[in-house]
N, C-alpha and C. Protein backbone atom coordinates (compact mmCIF):
# COMPACT_ATOMS: atom_id res chain seq x y z
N UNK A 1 17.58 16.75 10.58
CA UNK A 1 16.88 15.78 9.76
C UNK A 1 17.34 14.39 10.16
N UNK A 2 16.91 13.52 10.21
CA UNK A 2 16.33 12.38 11.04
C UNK A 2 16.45 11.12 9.72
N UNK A 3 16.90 10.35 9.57
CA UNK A 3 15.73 9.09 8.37
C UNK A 3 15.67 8.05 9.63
N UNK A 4 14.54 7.60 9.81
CA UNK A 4 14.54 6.14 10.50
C UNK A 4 13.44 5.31 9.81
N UNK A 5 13.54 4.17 10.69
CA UNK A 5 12.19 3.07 10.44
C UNK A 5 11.23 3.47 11.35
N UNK A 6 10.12 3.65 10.11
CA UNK A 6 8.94 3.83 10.85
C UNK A 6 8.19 3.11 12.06
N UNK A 7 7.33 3.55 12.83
CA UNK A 7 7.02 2.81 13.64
C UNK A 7 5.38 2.85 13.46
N UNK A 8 4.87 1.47 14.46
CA UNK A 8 3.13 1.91 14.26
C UNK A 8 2.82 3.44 15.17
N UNK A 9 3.15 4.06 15.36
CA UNK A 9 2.98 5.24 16.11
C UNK A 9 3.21 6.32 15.23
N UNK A 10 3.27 6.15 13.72
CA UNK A 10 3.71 6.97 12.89
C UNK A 10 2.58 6.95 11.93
N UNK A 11 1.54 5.69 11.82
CA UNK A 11 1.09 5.40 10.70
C UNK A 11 -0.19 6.36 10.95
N UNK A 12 -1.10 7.08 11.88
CA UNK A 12 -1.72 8.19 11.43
C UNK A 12 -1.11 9.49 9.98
N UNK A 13 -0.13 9.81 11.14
CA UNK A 13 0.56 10.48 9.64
C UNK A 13 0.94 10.38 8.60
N UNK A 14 1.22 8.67 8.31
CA UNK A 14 1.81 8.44 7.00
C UNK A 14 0.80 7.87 6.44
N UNK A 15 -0.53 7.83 7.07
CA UNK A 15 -2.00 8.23 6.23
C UNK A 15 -2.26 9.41 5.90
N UNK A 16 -1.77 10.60 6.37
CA UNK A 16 -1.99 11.55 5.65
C UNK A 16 -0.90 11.90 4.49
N UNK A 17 -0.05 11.35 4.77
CA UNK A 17 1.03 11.44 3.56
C UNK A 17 0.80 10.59 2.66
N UNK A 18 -0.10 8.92 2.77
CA UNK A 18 -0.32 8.63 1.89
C UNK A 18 -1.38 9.50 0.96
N UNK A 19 -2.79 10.37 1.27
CA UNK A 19 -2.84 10.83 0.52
C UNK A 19 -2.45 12.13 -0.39
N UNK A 20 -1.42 12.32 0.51
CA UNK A 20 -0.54 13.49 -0.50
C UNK A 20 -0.06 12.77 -2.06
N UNK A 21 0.71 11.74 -1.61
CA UNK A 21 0.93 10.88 -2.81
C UNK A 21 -0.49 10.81 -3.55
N UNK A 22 -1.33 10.20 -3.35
CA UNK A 22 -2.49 10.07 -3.98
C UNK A 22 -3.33 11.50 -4.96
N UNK A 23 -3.29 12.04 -3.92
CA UNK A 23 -3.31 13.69 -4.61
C UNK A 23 -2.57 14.32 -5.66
N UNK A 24 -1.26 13.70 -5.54
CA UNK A 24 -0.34 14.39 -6.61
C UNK A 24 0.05 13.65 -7.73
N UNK A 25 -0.88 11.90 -7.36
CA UNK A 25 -0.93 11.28 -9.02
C UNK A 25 -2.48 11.74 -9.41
N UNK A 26 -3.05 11.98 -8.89
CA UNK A 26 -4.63 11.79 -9.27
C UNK A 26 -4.24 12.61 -11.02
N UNK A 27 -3.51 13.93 -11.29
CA UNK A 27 -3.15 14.84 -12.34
C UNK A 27 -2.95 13.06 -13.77
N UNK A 28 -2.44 12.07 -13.19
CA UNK A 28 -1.82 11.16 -14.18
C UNK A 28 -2.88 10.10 -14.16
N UNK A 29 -4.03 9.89 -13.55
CA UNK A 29 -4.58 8.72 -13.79
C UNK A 29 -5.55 9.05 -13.49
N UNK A 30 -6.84 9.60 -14.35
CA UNK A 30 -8.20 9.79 -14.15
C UNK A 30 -9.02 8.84 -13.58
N UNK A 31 -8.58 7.74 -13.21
CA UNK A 31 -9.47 6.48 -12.73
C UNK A 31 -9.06 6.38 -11.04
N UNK A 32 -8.42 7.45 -10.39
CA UNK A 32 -8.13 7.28 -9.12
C UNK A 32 -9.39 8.00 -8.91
N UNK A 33 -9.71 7.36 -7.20
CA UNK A 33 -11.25 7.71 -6.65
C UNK A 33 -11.18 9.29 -6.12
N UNK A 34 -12.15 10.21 -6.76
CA UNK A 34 -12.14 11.18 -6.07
C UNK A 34 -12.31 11.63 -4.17
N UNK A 35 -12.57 10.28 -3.64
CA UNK A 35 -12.50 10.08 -2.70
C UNK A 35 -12.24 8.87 -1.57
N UNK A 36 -11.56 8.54 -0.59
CA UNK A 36 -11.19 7.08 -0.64
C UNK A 36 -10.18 6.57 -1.11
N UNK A 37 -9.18 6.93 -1.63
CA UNK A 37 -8.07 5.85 -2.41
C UNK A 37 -7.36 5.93 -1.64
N UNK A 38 -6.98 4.28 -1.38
CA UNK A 38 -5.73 4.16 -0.47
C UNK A 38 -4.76 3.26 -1.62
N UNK A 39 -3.53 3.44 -1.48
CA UNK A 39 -2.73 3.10 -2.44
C UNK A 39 -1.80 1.64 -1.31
N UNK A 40 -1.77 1.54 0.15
CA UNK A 40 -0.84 0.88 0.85
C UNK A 40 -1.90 0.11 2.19
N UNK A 41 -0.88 -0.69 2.38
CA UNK A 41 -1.59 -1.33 3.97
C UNK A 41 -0.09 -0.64 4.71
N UNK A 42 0.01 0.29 5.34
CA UNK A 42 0.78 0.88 5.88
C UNK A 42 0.89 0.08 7.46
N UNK A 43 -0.08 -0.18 8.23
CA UNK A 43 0.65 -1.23 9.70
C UNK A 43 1.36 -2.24 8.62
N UNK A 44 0.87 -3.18 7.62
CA UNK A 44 1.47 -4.38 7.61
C UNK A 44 3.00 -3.86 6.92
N UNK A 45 3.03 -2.81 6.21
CA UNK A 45 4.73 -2.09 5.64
C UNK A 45 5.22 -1.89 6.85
N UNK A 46 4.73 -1.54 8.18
CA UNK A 46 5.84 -1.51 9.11
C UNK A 46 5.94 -2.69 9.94
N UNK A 47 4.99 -3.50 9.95
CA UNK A 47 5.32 -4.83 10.58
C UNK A 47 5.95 -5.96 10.22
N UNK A 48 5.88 -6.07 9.03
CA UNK A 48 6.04 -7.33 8.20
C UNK A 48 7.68 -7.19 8.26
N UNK A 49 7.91 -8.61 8.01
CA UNK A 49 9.79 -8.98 8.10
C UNK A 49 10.01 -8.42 6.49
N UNK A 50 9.55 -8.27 5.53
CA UNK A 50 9.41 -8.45 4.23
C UNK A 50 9.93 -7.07 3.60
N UNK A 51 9.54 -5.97 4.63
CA UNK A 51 9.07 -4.93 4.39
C UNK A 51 9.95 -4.08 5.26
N UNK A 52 10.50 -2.76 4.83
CA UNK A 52 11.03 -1.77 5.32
C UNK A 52 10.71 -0.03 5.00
N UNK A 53 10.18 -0.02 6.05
CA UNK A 53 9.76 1.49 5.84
C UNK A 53 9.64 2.54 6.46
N UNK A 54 10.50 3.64 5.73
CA UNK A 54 11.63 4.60 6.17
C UNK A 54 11.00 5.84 6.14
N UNK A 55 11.22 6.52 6.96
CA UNK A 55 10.61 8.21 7.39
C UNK A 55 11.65 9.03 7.38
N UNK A 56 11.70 10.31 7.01
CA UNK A 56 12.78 11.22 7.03
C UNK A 56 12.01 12.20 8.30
N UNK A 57 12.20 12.76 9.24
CA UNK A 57 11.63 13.38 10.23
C UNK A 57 12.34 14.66 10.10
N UNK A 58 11.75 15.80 10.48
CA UNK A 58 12.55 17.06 10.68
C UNK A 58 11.71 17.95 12.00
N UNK A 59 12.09 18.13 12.73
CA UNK A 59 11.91 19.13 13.69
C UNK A 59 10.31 18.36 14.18
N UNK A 60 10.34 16.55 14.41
CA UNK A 60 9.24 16.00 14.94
C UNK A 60 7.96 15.69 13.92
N UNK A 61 8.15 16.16 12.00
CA UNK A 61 7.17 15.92 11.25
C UNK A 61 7.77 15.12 10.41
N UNK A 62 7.02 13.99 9.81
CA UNK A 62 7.28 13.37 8.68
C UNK A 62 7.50 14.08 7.65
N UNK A 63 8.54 14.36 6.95
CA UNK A 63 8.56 15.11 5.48
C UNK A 63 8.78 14.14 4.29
N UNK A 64 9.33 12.77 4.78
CA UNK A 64 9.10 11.96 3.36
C UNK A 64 9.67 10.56 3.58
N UNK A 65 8.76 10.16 2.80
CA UNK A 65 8.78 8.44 3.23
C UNK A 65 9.21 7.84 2.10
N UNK A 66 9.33 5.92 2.55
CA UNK A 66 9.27 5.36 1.19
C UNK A 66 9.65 3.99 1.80
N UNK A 67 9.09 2.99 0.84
CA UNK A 67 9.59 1.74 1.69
C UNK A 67 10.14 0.53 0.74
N UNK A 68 10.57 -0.46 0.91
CA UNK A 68 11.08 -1.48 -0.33
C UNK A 68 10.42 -2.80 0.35
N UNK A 69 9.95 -3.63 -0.50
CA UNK A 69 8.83 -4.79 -0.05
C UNK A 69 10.07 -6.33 -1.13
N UNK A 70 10.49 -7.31 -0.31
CA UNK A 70 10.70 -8.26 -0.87
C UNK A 70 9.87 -9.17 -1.49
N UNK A 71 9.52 -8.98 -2.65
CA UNK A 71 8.65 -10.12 -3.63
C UNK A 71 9.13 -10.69 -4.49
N UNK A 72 8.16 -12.13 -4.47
CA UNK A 72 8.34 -13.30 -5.69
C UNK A 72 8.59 -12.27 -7.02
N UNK A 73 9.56 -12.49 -7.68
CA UNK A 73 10.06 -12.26 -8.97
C UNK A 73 9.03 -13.36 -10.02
N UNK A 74 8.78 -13.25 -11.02
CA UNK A 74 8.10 -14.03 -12.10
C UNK A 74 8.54 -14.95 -12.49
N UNK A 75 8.39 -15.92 -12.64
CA UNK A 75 9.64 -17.39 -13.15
C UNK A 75 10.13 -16.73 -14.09
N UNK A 76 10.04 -16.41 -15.34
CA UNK A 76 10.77 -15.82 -16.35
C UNK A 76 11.81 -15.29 -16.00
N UNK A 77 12.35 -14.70 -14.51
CA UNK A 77 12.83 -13.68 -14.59
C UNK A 77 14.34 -14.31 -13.67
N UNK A 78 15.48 -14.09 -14.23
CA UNK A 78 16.80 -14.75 -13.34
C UNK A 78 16.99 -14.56 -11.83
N UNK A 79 16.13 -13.96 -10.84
CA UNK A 79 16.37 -13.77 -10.00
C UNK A 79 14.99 -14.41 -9.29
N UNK A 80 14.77 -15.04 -8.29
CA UNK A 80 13.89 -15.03 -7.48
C UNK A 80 12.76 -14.09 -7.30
N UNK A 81 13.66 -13.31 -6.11
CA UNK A 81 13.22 -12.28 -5.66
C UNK A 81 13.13 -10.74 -5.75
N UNK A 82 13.09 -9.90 -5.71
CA UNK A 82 13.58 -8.50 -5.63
C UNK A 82 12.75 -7.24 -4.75
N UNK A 83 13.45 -6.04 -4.96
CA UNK A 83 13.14 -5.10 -4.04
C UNK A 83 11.71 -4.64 -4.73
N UNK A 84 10.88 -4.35 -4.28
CA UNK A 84 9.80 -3.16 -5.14
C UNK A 84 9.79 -2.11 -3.81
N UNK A 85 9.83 -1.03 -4.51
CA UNK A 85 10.00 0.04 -3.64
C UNK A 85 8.58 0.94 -3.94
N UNK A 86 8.13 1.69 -3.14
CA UNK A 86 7.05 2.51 -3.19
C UNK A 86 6.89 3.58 -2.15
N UNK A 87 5.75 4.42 -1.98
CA UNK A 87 5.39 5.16 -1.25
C UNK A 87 6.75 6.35 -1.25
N UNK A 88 7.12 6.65 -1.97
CA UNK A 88 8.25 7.63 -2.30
C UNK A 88 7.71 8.91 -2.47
N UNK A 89 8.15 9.61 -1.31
CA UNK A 89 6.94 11.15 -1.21
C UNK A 89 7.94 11.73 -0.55
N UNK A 90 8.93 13.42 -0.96
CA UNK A 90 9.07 13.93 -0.41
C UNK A 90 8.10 15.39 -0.25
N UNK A 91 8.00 16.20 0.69
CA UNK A 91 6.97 17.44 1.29
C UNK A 91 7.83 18.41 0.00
N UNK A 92 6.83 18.88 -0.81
CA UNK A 92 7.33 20.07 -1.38
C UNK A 92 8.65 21.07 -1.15
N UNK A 93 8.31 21.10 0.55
CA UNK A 93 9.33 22.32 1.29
C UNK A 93 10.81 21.73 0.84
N UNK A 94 10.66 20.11 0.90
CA UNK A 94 12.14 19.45 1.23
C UNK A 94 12.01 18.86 -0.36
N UNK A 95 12.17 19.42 -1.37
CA UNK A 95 12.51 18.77 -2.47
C UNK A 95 13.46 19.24 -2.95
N UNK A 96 14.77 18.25 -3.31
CA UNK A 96 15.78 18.99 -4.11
C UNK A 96 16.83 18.94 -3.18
N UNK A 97 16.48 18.64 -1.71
CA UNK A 97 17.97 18.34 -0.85
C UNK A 97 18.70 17.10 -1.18
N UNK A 98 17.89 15.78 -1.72
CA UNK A 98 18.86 14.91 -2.03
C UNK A 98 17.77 13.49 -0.93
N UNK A 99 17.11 14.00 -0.13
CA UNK A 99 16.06 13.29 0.33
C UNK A 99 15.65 11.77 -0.30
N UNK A 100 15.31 11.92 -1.21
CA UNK A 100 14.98 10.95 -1.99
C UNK A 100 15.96 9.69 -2.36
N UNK A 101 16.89 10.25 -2.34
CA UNK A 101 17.93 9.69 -2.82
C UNK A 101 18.89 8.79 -1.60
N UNK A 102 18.89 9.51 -0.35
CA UNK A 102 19.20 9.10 0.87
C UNK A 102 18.34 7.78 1.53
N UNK A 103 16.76 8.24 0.90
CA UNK A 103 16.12 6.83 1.43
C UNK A 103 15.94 5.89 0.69
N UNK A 104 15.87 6.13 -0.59
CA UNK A 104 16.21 4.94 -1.67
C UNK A 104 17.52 4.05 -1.71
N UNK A 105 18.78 4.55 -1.41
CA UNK A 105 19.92 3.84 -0.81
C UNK A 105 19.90 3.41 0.45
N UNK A 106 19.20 3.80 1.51
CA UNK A 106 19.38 3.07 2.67
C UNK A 106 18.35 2.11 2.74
N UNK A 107 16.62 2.19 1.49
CA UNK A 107 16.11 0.87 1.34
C UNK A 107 17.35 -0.23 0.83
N UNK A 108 17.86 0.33 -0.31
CA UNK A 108 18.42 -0.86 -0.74
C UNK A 108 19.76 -1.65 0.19
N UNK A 109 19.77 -0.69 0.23
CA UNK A 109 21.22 -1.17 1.40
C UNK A 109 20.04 -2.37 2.59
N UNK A 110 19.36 -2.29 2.98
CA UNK A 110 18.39 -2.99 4.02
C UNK A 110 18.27 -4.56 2.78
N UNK A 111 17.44 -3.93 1.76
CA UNK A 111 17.34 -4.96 1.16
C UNK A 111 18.58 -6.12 0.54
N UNK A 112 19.90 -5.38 0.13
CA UNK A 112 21.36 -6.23 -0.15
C UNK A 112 21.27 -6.86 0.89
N UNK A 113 21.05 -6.70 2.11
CA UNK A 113 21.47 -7.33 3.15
C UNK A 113 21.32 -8.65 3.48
N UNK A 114 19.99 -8.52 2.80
CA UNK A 114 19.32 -10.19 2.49
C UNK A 114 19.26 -10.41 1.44
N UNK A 115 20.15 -10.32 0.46
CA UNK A 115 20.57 -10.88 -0.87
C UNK A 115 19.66 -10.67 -1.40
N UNK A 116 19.11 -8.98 -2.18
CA UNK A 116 18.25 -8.19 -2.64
C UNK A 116 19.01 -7.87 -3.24
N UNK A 117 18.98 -8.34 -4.80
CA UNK A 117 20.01 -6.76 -6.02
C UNK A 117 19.25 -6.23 -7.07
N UNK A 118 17.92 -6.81 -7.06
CA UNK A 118 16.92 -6.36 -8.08
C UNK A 118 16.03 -5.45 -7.74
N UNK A 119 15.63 -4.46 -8.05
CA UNK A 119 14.82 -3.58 -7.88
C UNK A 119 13.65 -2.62 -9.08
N UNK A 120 12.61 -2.88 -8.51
CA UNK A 120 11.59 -2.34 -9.45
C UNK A 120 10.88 -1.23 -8.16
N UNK A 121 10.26 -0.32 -9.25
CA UNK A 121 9.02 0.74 -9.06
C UNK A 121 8.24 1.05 -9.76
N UNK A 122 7.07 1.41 -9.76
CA UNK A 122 5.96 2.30 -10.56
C UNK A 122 6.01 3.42 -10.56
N UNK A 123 6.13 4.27 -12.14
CA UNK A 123 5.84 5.62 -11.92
C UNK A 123 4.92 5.83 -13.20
N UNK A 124 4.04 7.49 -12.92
CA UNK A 124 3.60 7.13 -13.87
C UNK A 124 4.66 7.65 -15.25
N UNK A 125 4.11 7.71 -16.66
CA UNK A 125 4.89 8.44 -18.06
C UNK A 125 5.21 9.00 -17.92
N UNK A 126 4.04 10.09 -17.80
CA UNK A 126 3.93 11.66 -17.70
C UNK A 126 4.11 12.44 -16.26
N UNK A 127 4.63 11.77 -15.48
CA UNK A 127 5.74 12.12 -14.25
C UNK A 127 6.81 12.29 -14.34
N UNK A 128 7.13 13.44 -15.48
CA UNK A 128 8.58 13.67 -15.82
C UNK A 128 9.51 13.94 -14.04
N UNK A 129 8.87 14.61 -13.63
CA UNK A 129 9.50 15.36 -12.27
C UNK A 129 10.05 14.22 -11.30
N UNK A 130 9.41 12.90 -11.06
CA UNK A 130 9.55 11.21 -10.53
C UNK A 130 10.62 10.79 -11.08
N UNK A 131 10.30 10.58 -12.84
CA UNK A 131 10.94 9.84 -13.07
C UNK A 131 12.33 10.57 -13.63
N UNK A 132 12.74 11.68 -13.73
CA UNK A 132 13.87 12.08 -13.29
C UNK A 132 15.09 12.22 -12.12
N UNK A 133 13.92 11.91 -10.82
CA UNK A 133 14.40 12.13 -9.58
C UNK A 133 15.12 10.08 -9.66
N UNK A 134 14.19 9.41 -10.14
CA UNK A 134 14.78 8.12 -9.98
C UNK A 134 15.66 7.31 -11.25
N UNK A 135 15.88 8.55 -12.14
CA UNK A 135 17.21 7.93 -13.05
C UNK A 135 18.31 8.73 -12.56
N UNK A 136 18.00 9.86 -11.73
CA UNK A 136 19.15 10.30 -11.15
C UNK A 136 19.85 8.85 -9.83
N UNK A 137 19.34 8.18 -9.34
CA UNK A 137 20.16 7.34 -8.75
C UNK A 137 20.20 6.01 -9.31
N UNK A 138 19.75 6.03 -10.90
CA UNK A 138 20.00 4.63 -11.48
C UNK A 138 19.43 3.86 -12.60
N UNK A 139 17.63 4.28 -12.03
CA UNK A 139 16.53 3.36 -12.82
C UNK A 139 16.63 3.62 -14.27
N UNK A 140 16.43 2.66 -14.70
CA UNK A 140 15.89 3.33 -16.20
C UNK A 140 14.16 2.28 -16.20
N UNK A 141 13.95 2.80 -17.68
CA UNK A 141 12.77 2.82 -17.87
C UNK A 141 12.62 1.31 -18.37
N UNK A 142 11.37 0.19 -17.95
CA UNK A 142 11.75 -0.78 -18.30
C UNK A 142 10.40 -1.21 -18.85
N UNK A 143 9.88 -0.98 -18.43
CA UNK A 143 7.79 -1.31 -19.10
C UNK A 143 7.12 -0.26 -19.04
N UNK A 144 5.87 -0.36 -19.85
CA UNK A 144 5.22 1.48 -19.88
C UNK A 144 4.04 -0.18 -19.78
N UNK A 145 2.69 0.29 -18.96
CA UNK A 145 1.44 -0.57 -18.35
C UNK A 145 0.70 0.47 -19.67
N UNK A 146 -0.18 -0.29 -20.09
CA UNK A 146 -0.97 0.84 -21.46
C UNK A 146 -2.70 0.40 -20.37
N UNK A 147 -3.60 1.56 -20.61
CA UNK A 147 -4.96 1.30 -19.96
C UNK A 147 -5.79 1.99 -21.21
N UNK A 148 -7.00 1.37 -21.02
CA UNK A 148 -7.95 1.45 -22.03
C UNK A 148 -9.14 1.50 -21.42
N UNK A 149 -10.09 2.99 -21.07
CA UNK A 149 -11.47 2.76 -20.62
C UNK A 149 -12.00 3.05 -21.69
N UNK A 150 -13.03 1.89 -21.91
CA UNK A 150 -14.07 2.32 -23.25
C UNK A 150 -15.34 2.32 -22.69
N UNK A 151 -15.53 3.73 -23.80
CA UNK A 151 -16.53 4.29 -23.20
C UNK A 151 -18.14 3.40 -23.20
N UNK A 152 -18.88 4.27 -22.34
CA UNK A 152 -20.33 3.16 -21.47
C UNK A 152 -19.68 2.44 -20.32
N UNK A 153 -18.75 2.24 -20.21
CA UNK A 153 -18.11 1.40 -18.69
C UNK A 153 -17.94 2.20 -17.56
N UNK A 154 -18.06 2.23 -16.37
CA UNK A 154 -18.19 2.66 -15.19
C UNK A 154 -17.30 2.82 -14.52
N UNK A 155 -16.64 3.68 -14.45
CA UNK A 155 -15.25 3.59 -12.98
C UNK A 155 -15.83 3.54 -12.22
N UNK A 156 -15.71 3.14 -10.59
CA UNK A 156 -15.98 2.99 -9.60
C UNK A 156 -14.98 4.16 -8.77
């Protein structure tokens, strides 16, 4: 098992891994497209200075990714900047080795580097299985996003 930085020579596959992710929230958010949803700009996550994004490889296949993006923090908020991390997908086969946890510390470790100590993610509520995997290395729970489709309105 392998973790590196992805390369553009990777991003076919980590289009198909993005829609694994996509597939396995669709259960939490009825408003994802039954067809079509892209959740990332995956060249600009591996190009951008901003951006770091990490592949776990095993025997030549991607089994799980994830990347941390440096963004403007909100004026409100004491810090500038901080980490947002995403695209956090390990392959069924490899869940439970600790995977997750290996590339979430070596984002942040990338991100300390450039005076990164804040860190946010999205998960959904009712992703008990997520959001267990990410209070096991720290997070706690800090905003719940509330959505409201009323009915006669159109998802797209």
């Amino acid at each position: 098992m392998q973790i590196r930085q992805a390369t553009l020579s990777d991003v076919n596959a980590l289009l198909a891994l993005e829609q694994a992710v996509v597939d396995a929230e669709r259960p939490f958010n009825s408003a994802i497209k039954a067809q079509g949803a892209r959740y990332y700009d995956i060249p600009a996550l591996v190009t951008d200075d901003d951006s770091y994004l990490l592949v776990a490889e095993d025997n030549g296949a991607i089994v799980a990714t994830g990347y941390v993006q440096i963004r403007q923090s909100k004026p409100s908020l004491v810090h500038n900047v901080h980490g947002y991390l995403g695209f956090m997908y390990v392959a069924p086969a490899y869940r439970g080795m600790g995977l997750n946890k290996q590339i979430i510390d070596t984002l942040m470790a990338w991100a300390e580097s450039k005076q990164v100590f804040d860190f946010y993610l999205d998960v959904y509520a009712d992703n008990r299985a997520a959001i267990n995997a990410y209070e096991k290395v720290g997070f706690q729970s800090s905003m719940l996003e509330m959505k409201l489709q009323r009915p006669g309105t159109k998802a797209e």
